[in-house]
Every structure is written in C-alpha cells, then in structure tokens.
Protein backbone atom coordinates (compact mmCIF):
# COMPACT_ATOMS: atom_id res chain seq x y z
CA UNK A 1 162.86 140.14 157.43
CA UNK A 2 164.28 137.51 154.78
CA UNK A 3 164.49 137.30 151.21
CA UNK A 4 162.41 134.65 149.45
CA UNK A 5 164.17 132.83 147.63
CA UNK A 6 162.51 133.09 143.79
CA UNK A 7 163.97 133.81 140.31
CA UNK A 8 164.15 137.62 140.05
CA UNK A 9 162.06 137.78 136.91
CA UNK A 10 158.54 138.82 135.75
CA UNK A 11 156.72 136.51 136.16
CA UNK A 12 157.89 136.28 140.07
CA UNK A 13 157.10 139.73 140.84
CA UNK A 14 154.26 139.35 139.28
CA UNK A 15 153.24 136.69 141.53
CA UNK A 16 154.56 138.13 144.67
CA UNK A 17 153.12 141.63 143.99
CA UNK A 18 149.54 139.43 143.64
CA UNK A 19 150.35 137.56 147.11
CA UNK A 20 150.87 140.87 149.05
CA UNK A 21 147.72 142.32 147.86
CA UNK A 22 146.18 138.75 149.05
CA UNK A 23 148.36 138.97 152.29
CA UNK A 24 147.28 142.67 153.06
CA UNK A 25 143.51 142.23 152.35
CA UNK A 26 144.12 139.14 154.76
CA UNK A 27 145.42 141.43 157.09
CA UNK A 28 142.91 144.21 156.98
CA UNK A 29 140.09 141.51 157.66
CA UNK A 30 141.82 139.70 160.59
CA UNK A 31 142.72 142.66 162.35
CA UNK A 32 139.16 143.78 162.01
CA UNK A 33 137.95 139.96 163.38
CA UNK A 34 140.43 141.05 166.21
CA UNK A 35 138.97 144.11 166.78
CA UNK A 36 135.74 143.42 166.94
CA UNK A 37 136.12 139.58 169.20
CA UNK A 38 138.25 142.05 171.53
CA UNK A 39 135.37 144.35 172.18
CA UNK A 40 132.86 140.69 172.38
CA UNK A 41 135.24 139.92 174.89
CA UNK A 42 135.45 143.35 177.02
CA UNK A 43 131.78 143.44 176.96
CA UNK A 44 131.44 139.67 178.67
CA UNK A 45 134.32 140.05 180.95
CA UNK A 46 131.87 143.04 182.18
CA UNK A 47 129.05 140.67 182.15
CA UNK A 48 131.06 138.08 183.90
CA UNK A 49 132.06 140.13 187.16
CA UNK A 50 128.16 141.11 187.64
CA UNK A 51 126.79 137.33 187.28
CA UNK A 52 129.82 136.81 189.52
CA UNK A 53 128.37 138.64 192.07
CA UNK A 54 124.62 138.12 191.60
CA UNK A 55 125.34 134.00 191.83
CA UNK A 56 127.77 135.40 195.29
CA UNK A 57 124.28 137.28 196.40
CA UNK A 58 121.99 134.27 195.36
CA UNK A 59 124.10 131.23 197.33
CA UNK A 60 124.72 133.85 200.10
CA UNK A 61 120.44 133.95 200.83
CA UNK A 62 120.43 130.13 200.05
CA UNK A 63 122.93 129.31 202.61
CA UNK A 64 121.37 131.85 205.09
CA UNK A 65 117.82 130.26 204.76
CA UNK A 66 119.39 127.24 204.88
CA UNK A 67 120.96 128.31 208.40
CA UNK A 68 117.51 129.18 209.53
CA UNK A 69 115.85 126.35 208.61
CA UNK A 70 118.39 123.94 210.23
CA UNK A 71 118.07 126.05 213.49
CA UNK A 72 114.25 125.64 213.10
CA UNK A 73 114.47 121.72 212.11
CA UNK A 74 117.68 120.88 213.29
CA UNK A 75 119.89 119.15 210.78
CA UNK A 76 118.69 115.59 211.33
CA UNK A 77 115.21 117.14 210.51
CA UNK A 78 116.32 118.93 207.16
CA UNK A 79 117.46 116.06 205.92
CA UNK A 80 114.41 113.97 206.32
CA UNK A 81 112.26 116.37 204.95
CA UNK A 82 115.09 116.57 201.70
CA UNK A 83 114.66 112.78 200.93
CA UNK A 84 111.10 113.04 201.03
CA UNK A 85 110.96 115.47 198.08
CA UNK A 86 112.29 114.28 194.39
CA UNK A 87 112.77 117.42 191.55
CA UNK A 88 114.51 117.30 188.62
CA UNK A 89 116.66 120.02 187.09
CA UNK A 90 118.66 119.81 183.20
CA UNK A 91 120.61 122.45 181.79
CA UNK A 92 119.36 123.29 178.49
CA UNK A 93 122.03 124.18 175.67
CA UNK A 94 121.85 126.39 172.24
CA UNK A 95 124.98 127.68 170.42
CA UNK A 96 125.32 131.46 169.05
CA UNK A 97 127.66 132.10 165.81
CA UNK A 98 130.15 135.09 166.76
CA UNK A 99 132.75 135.38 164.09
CA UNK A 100 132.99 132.36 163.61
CA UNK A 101 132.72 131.16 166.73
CA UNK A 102 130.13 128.48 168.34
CA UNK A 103 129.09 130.86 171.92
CA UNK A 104 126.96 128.48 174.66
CA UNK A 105 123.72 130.23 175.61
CA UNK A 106 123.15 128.16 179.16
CA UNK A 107 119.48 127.76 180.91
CA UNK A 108 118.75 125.76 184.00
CA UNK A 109 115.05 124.22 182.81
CA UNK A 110 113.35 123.74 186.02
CA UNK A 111 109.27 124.06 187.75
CA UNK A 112 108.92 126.73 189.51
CA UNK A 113 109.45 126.19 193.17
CA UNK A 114 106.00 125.50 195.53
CA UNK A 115 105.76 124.68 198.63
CA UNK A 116 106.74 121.44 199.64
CA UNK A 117 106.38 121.13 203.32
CA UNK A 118 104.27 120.37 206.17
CA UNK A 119 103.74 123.88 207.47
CA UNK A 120 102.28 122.06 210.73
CA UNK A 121 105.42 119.87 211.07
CA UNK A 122 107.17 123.58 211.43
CA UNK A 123 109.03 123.19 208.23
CA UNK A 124 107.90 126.86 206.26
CA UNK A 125 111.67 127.66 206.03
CA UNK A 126 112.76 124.18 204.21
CA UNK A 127 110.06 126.04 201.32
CA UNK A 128 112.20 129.06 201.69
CA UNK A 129 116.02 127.02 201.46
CA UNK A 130 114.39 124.87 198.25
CA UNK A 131 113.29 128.10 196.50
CA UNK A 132 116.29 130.16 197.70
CA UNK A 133 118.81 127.33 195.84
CA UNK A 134 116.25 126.82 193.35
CA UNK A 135 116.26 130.36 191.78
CA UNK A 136 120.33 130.65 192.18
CA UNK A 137 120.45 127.37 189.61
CA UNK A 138 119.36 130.53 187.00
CA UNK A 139 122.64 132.97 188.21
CA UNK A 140 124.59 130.06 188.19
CA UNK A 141 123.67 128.56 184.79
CA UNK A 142 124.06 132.58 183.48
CA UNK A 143 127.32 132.88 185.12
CA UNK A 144 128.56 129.40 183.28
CA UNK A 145 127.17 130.37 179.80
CA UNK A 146 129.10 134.02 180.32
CA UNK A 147 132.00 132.02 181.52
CA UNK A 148 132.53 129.71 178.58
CA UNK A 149 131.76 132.69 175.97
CA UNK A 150 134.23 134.73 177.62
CA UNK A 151 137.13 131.28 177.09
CA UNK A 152 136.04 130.89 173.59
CA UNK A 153 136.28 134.37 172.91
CA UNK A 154 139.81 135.13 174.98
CA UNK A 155 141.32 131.29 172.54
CA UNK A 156 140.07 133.23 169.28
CA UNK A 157 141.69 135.95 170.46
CA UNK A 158 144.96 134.88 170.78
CA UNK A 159 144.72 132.39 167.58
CA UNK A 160 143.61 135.18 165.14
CA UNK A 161 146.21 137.85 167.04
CA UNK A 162 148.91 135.19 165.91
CA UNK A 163 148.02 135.08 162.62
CA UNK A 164 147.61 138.75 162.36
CA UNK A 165 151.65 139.48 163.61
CA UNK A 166 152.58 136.56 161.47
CA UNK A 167 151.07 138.73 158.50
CA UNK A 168 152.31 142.31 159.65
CA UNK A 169 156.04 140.79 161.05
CA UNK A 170 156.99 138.27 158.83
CA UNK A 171 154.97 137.51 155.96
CA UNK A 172 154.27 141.30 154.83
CA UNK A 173 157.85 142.28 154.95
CA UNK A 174 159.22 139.13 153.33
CA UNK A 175 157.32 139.91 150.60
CA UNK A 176 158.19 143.68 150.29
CA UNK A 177 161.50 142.84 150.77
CA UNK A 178 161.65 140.26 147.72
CA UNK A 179 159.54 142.29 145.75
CA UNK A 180 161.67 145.27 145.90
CA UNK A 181 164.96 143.21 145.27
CA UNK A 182 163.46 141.81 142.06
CA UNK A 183 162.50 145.83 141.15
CA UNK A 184 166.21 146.45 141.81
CA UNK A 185 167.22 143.47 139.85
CA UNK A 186 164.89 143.90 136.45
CA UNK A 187 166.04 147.84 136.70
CA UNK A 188 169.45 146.58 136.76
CA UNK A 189 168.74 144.24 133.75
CA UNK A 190 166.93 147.49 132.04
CA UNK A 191 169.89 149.31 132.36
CA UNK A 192 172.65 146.95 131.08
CA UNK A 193 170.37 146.34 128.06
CA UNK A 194 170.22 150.12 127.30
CA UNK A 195 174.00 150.37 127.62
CA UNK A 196 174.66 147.65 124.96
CA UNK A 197 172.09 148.60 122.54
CA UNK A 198 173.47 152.44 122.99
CA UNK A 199 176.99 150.74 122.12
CA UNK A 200 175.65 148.16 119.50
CA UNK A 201 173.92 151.53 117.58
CA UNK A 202 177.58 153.41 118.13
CA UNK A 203 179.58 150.67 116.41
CA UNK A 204 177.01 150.51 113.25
C-alpha cells in the first residue's frame, strides 16, 4: 500500500471517498465478468475434449476407409479416380457477443456427399473414403469454433483478472489508506482548533 499524495483537506477526501465507491462498484462488476467468463470457459474446455475426440473418431473411419479403398484400388487407382471428381467446401463464419467478447460460431458449408464412382470400375469404397472425410469437415470445423472460443475466453480471462487484483491490491488500499490519513489529519485539525478556542474563551 502507498499514500497518495493529495492535500489532506475536504475537498480531497471528498474526492477520494467518491473514487473508492467508483473503484469498489468497479470491482464488484469485474469480478462478476470474471466469474461468469470463468464458468464460459469451464463449460467449453468440456466441450473441447469431446469434439476432440469425436474429430479423433471421425479421421480414424476416414483413414480406415481410406485403407480399404486403396487395398481395393490400389493407390495409383485412388488417385485417378480423386482428380476426376471436383467439390468445393467454405467455412462459413458468424460472431456471438459473450461479455463483451466477439465468440466464432464455425460451419463447414458443403453438398451432401453422393456417390461418385463407377461401382463397375470396383470403386464403391472411394464413395465410402469421400463421405467418411466429408462428414469429419463438420467435427473438425466444431472442434475449431470450440477451440477459438475457448482462446478468447482463457485472454479475457486473464486481462479482466488483472484489472480485478489491480483494484483489490493496489488501487483499493491506496485509497483507504489516504482516505484514512486525511480522517486522522482533519481530526487532528478539529482538535487543535477546540484547544485554542477553549483557551481564547479562558483568557476573555
């Protein structure tokens, strides 16, 4: 704690009594931002490890069909039969106010997969690898979305939790501290005033 340095009079602990009650309504409201952007955060780290593991689970059947299909076709195959097709895929963005904060919402804006494939050039399974990696563009796009919520969320964090123990360490107790050495002061002032009126009425 330190002493600010002010006039001890009035008028400044006036003002400082005035700038604590700002400070602690301040305080009161950040904490509550904190409070409430930790539990945001809690419930998408949550979120997070299960779009983890359903994007682990969708690339795991991808990659598996793929296996299949390249035993079936061979690789040289596979990738003749790739060239031949042409889709397009975007990622379609939105933003979500939180406290304050801008959170992505994420889609992956793409047809639904058909078959492709010559059936009688053996090739069933490249239908099966397109849809399999097709459909895991939607865990993957779910998982990034949760992802960059979950950085946003941890940065706000951190910036409001600095601003809430520069408020409850420093800024709180400065101004307690000043305010009650200007108290001491003024009662001081009281006091030596009452002495020499008592001893200007005693002399009359």
């Amino acid at each position: 704690m330190a002493k600010l340095e002010v006039p001890p009079t009035k008028s400044s602990l006036l003002t400082l009594q005035h700038g604590l009650e700002f400070a602690q309504e301040g305080f009161d409201l950040l904490e509550q931002k904190r409070q409430i952007l930790v539990f945001e955060l809690m419930g998408r780290l949550e979120a997070a490890r299960r779009a983890q593991a359903e994007v682990d689970a969708a690339m795991a059947a991808a990659f598996m069909a793929l296996r299949e299909a390249a035993l079936r076709s061979g690789t040289e195959g596979l990738a003749r039969e790739a060239l031949g097709i042409l889709h397009r895929h975007r990622l379609g963005y939105s933003g979500c106010p939180v406290m304050g904060i801008d959170l992505p919402t994420v889609t992956a804006e793409h047809a639904p997969p058909r078959p492709e494939f010559s059936t009688a050039a053996g090739s069933a399974l490249s239908d099966e690898v397109m849809s399999r990696f097709t459909k895991a563009l939607d865990a993957i796009a779910r998982l990034a979305e949760i992802e960059n919520a979950v950085l946003r969320l941890a940065s706000e964090v951190r910036r409001t939790q600095r601003r809430v123990n520069a408020l409850d360490k420093v800024f709180i107790p400065d101004y307690k501290e000043t305010i009650a050495y200007i108290e001491d002061v003024l009662e001081e002032r009281e006091r030596e005033q009452f002495v020499v009126m008592k001893m200007a009425k005693g002399s009359v």
